[in-house]
N, C-alpha and C. Protein backbone atom coordinates (compact mmCIF):
# COMPACT_ATOMS: atom_id res chain seq x y z
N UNK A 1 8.49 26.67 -41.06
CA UNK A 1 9.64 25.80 -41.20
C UNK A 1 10.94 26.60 -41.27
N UNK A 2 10.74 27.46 -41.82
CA UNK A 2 11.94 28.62 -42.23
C UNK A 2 12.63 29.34 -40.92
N UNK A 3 11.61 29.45 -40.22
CA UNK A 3 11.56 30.25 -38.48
C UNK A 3 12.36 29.13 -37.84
N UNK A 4 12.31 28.35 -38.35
CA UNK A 4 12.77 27.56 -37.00
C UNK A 4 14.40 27.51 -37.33
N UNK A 5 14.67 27.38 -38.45
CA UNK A 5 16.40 27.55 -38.71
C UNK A 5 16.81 28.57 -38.57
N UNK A 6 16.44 29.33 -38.58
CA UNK A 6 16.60 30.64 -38.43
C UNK A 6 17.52 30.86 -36.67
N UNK A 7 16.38 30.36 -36.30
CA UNK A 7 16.32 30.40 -34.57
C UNK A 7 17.50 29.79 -34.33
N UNK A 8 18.12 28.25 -34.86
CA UNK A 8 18.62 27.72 -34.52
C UNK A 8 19.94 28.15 -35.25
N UNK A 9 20.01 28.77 -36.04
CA UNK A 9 21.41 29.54 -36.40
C UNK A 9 21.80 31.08 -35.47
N UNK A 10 20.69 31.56 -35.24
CA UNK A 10 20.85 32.59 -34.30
C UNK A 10 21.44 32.04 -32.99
N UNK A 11 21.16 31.12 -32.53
CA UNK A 11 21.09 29.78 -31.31
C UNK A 11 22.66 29.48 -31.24
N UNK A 12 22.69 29.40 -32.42
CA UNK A 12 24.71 28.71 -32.95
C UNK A 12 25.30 29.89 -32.59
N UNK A 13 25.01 30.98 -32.86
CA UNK A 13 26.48 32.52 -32.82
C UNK A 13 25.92 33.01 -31.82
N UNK A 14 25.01 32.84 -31.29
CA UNK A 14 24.78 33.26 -29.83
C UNK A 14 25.83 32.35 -29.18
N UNK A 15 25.65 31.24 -28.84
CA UNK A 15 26.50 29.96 -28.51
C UNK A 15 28.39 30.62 -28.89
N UNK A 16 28.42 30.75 -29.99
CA UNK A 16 29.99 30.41 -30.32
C UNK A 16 30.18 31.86 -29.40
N UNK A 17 29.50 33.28 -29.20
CA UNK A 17 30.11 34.52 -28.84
C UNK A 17 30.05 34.12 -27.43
N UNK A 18 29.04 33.43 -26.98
CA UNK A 18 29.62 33.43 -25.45
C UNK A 18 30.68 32.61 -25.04
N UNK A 19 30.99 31.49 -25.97
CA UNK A 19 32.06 30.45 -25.92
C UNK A 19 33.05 31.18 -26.06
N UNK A 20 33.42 32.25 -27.17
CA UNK A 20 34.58 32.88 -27.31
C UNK A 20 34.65 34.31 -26.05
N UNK A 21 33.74 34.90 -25.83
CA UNK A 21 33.90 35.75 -24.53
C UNK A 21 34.55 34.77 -23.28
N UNK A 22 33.70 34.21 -23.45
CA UNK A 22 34.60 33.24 -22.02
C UNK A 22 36.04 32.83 -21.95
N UNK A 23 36.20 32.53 -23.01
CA UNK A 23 37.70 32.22 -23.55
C UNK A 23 38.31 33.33 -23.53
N UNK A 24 37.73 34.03 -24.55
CA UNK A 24 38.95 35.48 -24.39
C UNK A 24 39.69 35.85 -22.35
N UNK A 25 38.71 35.91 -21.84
CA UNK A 25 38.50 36.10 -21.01
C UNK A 25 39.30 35.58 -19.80
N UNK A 26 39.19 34.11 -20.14
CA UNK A 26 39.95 33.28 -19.39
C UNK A 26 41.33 33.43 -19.56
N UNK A 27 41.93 33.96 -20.97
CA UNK A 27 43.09 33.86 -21.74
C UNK A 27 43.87 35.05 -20.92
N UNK A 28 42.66 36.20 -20.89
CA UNK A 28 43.43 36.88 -20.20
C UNK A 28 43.86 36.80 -18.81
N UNK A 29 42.72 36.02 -17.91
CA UNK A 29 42.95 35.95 -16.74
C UNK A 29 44.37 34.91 -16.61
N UNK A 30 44.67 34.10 -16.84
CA UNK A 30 45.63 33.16 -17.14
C UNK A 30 47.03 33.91 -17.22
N UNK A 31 46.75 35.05 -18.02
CA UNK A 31 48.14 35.84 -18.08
C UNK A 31 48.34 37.01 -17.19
N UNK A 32 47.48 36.74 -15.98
CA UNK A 32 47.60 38.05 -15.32
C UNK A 32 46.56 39.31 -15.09
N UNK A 33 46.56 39.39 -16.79
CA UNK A 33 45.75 40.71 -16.78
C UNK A 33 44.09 40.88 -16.40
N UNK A 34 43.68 42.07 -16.24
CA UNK A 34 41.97 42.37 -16.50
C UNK A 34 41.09 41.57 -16.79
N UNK A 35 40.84 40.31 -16.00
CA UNK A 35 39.67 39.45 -16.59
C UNK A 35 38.24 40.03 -15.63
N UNK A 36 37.24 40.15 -16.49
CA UNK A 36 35.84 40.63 -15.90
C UNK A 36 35.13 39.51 -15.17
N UNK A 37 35.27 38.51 -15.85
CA UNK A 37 34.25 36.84 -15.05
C UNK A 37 35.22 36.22 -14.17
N UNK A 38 36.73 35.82 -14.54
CA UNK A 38 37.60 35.34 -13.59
C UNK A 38 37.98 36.18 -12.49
N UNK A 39 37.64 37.29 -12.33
CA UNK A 39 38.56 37.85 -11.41
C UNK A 39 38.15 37.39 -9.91
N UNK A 40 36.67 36.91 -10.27
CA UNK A 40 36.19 35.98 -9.04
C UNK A 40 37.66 35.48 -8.18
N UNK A 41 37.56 34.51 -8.86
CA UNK A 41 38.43 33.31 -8.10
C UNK A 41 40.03 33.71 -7.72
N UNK A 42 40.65 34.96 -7.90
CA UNK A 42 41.81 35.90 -7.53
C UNK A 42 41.29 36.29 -6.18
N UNK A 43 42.08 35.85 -5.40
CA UNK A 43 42.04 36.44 -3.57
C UNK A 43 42.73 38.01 -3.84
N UNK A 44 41.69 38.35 -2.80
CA UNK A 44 41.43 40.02 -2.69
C UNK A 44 42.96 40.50 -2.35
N UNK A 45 43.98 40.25 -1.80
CA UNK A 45 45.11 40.38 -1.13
C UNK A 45 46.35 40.21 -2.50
N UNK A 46 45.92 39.37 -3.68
CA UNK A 46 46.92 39.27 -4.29
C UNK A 46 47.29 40.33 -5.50
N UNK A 47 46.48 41.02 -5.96
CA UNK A 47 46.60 41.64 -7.18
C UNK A 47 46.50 42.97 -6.41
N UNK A 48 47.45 43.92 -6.24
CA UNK A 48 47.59 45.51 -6.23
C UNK A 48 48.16 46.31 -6.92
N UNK A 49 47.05 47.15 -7.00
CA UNK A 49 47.67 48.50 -7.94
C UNK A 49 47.81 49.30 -7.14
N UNK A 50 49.06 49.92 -7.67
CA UNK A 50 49.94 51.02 -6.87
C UNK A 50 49.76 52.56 -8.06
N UNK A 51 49.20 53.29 -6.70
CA UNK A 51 48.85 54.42 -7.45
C UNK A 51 50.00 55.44 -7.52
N UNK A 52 50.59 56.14 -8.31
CA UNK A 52 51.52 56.84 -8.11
C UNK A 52 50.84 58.34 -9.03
N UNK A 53 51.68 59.16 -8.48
CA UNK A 53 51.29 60.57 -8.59
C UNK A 53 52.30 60.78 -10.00
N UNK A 54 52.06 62.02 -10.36
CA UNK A 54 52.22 61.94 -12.02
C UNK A 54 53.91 62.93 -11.75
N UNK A 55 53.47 63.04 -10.78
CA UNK A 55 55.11 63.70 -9.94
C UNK A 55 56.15 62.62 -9.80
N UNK A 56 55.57 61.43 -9.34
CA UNK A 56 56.78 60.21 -9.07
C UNK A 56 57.02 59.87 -10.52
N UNK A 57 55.95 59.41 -11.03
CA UNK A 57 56.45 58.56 -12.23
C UNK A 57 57.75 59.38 -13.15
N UNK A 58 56.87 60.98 -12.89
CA UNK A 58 58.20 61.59 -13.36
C UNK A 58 59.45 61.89 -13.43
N UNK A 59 59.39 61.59 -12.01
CA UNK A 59 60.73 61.89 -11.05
C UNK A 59 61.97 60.49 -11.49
N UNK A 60 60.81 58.94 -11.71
CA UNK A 60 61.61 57.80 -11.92
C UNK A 60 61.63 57.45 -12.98
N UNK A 61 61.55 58.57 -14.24
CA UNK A 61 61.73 58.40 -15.46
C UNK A 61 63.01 59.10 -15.93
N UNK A 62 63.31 60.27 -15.01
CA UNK A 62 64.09 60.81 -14.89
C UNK A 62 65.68 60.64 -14.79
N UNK A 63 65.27 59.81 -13.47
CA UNK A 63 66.49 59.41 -12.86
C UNK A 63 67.11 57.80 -13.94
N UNK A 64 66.22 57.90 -14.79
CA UNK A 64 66.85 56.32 -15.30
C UNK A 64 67.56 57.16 -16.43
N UNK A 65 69.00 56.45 -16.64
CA UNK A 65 69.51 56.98 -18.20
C UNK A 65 69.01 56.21 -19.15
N UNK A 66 69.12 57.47 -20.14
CA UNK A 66 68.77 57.08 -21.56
C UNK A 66 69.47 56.71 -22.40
N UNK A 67 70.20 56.45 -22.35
CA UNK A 67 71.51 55.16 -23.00
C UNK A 67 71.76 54.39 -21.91
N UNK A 68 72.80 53.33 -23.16
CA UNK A 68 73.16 51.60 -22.47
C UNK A 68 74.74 52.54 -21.69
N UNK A 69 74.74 52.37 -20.91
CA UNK A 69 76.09 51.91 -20.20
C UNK A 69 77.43 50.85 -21.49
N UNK A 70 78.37 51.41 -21.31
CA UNK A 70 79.10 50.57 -22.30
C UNK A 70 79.77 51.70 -22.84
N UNK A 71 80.92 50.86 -23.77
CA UNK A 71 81.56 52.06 -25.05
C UNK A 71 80.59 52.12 -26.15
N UNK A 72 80.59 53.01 -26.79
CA UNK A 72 79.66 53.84 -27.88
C UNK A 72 80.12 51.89 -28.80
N UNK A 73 78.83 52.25 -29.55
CA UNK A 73 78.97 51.65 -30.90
C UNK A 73 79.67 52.11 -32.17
N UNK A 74 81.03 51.70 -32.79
CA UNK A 74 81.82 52.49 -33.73
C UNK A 74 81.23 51.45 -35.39
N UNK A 75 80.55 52.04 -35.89
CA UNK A 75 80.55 51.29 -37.13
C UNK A 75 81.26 51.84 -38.24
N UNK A 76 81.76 51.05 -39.09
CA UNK A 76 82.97 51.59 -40.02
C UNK A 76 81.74 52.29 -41.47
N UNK A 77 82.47 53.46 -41.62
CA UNK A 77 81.71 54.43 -42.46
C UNK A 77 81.82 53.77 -44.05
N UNK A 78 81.11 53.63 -44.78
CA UNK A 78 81.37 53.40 -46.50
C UNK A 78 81.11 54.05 -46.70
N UNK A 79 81.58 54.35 -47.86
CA UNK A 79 81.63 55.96 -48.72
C UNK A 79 80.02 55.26 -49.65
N UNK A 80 79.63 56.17 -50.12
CA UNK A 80 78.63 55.25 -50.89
C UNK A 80 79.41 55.32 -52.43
N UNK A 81 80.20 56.44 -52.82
CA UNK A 81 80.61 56.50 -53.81
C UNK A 81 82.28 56.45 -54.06
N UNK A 82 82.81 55.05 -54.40
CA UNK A 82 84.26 54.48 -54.31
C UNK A 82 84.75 55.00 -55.65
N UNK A 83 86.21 55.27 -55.80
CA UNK A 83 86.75 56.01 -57.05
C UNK A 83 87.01 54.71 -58.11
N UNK A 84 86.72 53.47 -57.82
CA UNK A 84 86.32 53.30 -58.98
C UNK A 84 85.03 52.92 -59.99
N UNK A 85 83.49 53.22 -59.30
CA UNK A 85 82.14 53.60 -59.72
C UNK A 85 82.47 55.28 -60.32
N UNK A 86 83.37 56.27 -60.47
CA UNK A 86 83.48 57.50 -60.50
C UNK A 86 83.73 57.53 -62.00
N UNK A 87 83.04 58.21 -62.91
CA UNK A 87 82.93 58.33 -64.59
C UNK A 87 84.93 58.91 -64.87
N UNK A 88 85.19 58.87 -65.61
CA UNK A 88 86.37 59.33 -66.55
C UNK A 88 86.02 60.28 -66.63
């Protein structure tokens, strides 16, 4: 009698992990990314990865500046210590 609930709770989280793999799964395919079961139904022509050499990426990391364009940010300095917090 004991065996048999057993089975049928093993039965349940077997059940919920493939319910949630699938989902995960789908969630991702939905947004684009790496899905393993959906990638089925993605035509071969639409999703490319572009391989680039560790030379380019470098080259176009390069060329981008590393600051905003614009005038500097001026923030007004406080003293932390004003003369009148200052002991007698």
């Amino acid at each position: 009698m004991q065996t048999s609930r057993v089975y049928y709770i093993y039965l349940a989280f077997f059940a919920l992990t493939l319910f949630s793999i699938l989902g995960l799964d789908y969630i991702q395919w939905k947004k684009g990314e790496k899905s393993y079961l959906f990638s089925v139904f993605v035509k071969k022509g639409e999703i490319s990865v572009e391989e680039k050499s560790l030379e380019q990426v470098v080259l176009e990391a390069s060329a981008r500046p590393l600051y905003r364009a614009g005038p500097p940010i001026i923030k007004p300095v406080v003293s932390p210590i004003t003369p009148e917090l200052t002991p007698p």
